[in-house]
C-alpha atoms as a PDB file:
ATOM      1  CA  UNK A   1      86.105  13.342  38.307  1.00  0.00           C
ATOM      2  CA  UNK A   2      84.642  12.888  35.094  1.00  0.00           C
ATOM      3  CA  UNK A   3      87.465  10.900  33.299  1.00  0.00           C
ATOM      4  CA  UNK A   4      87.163   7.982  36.474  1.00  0.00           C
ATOM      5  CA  UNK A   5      83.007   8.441  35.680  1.00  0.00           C
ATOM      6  CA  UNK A   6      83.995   7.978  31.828  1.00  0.00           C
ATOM      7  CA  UNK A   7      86.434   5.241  33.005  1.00  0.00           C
ATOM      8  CA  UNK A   8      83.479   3.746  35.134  1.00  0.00           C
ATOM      9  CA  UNK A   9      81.058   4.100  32.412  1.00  0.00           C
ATOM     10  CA  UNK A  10      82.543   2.016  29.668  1.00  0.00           C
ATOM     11  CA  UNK A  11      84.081  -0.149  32.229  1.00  0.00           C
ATOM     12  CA  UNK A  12      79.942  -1.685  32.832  1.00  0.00           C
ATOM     13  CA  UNK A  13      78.018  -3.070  30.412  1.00  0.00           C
ATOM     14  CA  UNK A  14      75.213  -0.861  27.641  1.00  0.00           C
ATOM     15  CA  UNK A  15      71.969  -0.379  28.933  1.00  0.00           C
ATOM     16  CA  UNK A  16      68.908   1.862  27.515  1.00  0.00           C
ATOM     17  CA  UNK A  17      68.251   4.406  29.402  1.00  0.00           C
ATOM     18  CA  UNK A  18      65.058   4.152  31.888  1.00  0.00           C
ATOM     19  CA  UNK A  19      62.249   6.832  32.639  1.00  0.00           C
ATOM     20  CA  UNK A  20      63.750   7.313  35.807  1.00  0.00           C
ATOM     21  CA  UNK A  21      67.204   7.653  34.922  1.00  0.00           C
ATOM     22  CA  UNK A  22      66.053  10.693  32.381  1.00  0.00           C
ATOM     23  CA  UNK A  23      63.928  12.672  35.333  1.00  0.00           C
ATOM     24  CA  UNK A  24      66.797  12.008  37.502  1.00  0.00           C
ATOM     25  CA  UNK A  25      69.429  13.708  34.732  1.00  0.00           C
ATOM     26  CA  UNK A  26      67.264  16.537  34.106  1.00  0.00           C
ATOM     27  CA  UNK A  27      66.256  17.621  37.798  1.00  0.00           C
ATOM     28  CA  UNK A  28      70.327  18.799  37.270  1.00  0.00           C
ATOM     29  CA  UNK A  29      70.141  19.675  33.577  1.00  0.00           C
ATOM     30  CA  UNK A  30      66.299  20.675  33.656  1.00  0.00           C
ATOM     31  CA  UNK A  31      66.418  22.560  29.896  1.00  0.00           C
ATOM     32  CA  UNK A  32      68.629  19.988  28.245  1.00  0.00           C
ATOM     33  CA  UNK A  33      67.088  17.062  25.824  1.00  0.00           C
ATOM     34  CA  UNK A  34      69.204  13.993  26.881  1.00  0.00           C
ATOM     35  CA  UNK A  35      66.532  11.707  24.955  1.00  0.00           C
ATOM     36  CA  UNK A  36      69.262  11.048  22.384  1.00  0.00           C
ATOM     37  CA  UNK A  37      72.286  10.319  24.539  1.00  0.00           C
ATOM     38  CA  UNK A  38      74.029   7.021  24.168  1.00  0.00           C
ATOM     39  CA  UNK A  39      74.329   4.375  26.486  1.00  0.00           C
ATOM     40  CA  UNK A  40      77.301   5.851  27.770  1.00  0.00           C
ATOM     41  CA  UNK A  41      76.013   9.131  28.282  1.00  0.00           C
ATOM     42  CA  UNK A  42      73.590   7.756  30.596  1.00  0.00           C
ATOM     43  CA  UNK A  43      75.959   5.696  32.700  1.00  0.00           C
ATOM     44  CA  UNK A  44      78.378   8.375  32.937  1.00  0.00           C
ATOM     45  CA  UNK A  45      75.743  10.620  34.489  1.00  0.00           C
ATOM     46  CA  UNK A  46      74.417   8.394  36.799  1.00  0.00           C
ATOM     47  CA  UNK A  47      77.957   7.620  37.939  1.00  0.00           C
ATOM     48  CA  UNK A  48      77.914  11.898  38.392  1.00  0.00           C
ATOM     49  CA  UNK A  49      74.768  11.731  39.880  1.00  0.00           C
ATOM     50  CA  UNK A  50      75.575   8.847  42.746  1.00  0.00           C
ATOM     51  CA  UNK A  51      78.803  10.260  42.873  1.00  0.00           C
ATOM     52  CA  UNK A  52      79.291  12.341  46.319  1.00  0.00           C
ATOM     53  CA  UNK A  53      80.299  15.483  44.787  1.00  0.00           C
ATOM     54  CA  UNK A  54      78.359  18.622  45.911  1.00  0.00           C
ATOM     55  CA  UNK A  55      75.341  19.434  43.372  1.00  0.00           C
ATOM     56  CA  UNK A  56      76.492  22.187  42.097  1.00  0.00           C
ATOM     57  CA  UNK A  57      79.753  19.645  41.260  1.00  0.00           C
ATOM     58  CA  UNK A  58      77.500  17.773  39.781  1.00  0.00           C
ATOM     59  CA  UNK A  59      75.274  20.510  37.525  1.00  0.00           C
ATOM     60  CA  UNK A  60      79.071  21.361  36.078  1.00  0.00           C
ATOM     61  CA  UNK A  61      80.024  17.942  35.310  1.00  0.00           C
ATOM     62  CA  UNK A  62      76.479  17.335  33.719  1.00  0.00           C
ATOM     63  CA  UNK A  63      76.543  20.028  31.569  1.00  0.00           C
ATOM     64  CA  UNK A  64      79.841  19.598  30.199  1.00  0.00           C
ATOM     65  CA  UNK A  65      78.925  16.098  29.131  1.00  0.00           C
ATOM     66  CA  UNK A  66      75.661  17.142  27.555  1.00  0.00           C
ATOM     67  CA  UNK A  67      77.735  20.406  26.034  1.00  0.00           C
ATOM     68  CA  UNK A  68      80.522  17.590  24.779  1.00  0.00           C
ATOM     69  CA  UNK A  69      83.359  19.659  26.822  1.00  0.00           C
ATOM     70  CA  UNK A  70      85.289  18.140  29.635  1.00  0.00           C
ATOM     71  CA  UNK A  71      84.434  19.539  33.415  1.00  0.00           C
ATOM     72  CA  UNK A  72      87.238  21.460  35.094  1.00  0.00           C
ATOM     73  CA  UNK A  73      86.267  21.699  39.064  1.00  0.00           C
ATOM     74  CA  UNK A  74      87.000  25.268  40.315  1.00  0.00           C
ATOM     75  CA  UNK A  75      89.684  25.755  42.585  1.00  0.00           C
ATOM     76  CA  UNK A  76      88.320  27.031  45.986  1.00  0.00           C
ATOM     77  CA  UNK A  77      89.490  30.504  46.129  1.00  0.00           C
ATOM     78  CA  UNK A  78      91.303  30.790  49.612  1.00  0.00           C
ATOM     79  CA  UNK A  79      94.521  32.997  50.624  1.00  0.00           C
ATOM     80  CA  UNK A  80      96.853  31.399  52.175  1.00  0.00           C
ATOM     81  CA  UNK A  81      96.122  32.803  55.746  1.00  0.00           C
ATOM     82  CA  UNK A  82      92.695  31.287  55.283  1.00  0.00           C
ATOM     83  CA  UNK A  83      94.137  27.908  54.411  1.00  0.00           C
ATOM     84  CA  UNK A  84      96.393  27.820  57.657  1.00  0.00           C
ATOM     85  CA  UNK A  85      93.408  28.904  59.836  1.00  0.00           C
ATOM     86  CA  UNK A  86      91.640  26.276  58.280  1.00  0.00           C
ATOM     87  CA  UNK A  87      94.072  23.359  58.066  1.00  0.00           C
ATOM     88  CA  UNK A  88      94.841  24.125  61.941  1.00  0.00           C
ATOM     89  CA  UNK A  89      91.075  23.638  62.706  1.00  0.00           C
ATOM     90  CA  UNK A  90      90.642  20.795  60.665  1.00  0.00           C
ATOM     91  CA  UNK A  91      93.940  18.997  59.697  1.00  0.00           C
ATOM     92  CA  UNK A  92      92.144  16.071  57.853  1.00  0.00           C
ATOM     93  CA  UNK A  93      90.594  18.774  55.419  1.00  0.00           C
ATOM     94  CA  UNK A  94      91.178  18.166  51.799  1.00  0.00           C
ATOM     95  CA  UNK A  95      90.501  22.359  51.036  1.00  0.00           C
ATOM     96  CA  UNK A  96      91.169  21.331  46.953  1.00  0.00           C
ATOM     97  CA  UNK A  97      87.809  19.054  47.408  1.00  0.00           C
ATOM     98  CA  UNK A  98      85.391  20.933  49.500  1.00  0.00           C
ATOM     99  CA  UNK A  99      83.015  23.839  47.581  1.00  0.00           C
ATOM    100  CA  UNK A 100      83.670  27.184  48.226  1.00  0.00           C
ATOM    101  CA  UNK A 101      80.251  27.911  49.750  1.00  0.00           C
ATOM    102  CA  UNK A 102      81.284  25.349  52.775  1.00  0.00           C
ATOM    103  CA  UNK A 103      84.649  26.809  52.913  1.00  0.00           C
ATOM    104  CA  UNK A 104      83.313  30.198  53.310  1.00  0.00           C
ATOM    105  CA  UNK A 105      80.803  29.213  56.082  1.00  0.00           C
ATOM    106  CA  UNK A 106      84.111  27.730  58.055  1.00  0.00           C
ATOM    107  CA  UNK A 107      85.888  30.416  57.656  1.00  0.00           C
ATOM    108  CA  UNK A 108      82.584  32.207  59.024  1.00  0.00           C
ATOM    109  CA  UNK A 109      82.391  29.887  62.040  1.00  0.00           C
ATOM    110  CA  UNK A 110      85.897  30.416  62.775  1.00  0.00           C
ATOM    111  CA  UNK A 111      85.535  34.331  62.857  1.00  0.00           C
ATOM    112  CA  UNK A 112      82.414  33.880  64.968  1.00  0.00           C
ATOM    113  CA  UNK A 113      82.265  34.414  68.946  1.00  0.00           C
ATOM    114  CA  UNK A 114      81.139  30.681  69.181  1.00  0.00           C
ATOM    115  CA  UNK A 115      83.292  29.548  72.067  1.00  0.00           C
ATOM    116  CA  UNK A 116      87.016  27.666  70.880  1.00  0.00           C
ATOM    117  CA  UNK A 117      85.332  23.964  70.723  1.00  0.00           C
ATOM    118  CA  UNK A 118      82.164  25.083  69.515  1.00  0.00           C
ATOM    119  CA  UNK A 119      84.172  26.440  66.320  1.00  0.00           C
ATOM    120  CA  UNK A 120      86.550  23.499  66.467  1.00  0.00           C
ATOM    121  CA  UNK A 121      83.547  21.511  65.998  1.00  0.00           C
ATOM    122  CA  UNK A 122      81.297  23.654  63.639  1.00  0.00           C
ATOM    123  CA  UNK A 123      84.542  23.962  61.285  1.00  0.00           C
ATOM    124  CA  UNK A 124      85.032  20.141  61.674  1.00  0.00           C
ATOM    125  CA  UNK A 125      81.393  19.675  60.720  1.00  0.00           C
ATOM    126  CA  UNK A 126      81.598  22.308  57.323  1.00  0.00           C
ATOM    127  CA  UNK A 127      84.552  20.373  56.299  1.00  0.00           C
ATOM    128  CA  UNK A 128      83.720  16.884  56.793  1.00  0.00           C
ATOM    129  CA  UNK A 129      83.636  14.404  54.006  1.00  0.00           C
ATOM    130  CA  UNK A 130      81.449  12.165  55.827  1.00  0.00           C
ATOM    131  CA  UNK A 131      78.587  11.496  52.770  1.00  0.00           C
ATOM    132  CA  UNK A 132      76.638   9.557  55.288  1.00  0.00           C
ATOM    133  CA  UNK A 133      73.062  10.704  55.768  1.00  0.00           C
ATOM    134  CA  UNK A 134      72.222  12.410  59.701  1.00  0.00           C
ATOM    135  CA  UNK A 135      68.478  11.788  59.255  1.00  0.00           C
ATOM    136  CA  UNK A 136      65.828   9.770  58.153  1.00  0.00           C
ATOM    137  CA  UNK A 137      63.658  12.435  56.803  1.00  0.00           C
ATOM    138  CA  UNK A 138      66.752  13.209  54.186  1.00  0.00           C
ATOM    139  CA  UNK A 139      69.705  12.316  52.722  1.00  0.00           C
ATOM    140  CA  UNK A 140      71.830  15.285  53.809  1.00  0.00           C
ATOM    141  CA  UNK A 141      75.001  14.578  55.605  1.00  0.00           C
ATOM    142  CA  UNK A 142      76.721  16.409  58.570  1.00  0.00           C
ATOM    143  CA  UNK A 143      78.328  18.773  56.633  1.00  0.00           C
ATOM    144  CA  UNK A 144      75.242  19.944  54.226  1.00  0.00           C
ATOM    145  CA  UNK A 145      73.564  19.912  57.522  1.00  0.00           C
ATOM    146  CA  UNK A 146      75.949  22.959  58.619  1.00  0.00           C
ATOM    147  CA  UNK A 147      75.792  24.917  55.650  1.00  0.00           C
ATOM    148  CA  UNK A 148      72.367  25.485  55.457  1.00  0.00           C
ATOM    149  CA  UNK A 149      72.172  25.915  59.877  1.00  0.00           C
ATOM    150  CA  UNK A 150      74.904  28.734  58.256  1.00  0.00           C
ATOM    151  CA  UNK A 151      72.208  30.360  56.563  1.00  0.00           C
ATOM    152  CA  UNK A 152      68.905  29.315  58.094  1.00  0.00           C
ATOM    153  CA  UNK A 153      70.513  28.603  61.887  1.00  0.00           C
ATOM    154  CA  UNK A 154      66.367  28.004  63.257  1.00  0.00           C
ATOM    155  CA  UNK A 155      65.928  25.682  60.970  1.00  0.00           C
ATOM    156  CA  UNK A 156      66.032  21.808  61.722  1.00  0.00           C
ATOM    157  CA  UNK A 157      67.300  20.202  59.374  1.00  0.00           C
ATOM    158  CA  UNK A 158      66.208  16.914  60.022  1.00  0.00           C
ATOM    159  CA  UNK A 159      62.914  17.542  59.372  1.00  0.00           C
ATOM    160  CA  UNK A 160      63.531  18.676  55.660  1.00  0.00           C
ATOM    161  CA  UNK A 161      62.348  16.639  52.514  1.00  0.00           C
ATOM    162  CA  UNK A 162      65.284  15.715  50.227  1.00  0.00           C
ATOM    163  CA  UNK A 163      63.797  18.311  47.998  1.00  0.00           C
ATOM    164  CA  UNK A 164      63.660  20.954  50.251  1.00  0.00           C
ATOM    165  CA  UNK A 165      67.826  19.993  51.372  1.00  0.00           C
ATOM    166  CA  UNK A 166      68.163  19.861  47.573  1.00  0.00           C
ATOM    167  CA  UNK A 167      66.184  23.184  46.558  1.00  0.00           C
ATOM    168  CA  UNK A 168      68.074  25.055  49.554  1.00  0.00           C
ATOM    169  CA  UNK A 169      71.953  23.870  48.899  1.00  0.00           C
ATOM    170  CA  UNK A 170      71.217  25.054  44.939  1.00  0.00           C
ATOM    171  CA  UNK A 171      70.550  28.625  46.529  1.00  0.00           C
ATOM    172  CA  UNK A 172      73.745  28.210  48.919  1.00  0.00           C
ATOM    173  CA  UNK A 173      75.563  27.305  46.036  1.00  0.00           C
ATOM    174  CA  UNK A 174      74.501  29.881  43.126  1.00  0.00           C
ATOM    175  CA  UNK A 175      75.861  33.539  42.901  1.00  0.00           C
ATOM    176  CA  UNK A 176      73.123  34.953  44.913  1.00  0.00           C
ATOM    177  CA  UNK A 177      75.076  37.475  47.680  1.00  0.00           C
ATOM    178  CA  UNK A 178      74.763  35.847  51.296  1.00  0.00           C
ATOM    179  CA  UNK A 179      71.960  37.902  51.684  1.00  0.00           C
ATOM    180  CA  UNK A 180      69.571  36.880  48.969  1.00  0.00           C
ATOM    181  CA  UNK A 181      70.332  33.356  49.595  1.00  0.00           C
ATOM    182  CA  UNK A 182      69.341  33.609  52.957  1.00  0.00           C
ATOM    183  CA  UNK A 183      66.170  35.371  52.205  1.00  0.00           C
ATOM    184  CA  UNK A 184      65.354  33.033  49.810  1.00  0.00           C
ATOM    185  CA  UNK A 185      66.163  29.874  51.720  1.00  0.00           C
ATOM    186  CA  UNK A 186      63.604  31.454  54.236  1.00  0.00           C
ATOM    187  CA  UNK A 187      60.785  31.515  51.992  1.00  0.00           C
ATOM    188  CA  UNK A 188      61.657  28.198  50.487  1.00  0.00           C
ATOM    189  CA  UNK A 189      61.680  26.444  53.946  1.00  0.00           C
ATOM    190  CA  UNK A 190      58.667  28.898  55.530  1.00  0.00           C
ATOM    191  CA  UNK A 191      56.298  26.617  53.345  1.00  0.00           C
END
């Protein structure tokens, strides 16, 4: 992903680097100076940025262009059992592509005593690629929907504030245990 942003990148013209462009950057890399980053820097993290990775995609590609490394995405860690229950629930799945917090709330759905169409469709919805925004309030899409309904299911997400989508899929996404995350997600969206 970041070789086809570097390929993007030089592939546009220079431009300096705007005030918004750096508060964008470093509401993903919020300790890192990027004041001093070329041109090219700057393009190839807004091409991260717009890109529809998941955030926490995005925070790894970000920092390994401000560290000077190149990003390696995780591979999702799934046995093969839990690849066949998945691929038979949602066929069109790409597994290698989808973060492993979505991939673990499927796999929840699909243990759950939801009726057989409800999970069909919940496991459907987790693993959608669908970037297209369900609300007007927000710019989350179907699937980001899901996986915070996984953790906060009273919540509506509709009515959320990009931030509050945004704050709430960086707690999904960190190495907080299921339990923390939904604890804090419940503070974050009691306010």
């Amino acid at each position: 992903m970041l070789a086809s942003a570097l390929a993007l990148s030089v592939a546009g013209t220079a431009y300096a680097a705007t005030e918004a462009e750096m508060v964008e950057i470093q509401s993903y890399l919020p300790n890192a100076d990027v004041s001093t980053w070329t041109d090219e820097q700057v393009a190839t993290a807004m091409n991260v940025i717009n890109s529809d990775e998941s955030r926490s995609d995005k925070m790894g590609q970000l920092q390994a262009l401000y560290d000077g490394e190149t990003y390696t995405r995780p591979m999702p860690e799934l046995t093969e059992a839990e690849r066949t229950m998945l691929m038979e629930a949602a066929p069109e799945a790409n597994l290698d592509m989808i973060p492993q917090a979505r991939l673990d709330a499927a796999l929840v759905a699909l243990n759950s005593e939801m009726s057989e169409s409800d999970r069909q469709g919940r496991v459907q919805e987790l693993l959608s690629t669908d970037t297209a925004a369900v609300s007007e309030m927000n710019s989350a899409t179907a699937a980001e929907v899901a996986i915070i309904n996984d953790y906060a299911p009273d919540v509506d997400v509709s009515t959320l504030s990009d931030e509050q989508v945004t704050s709430a899929l960086a707690i999904i996404y960190s190495t907080d245990s299921r339990a923390d995350a939904e604890g804090r997600i419940q503070t974050l969206l009691a306010n």
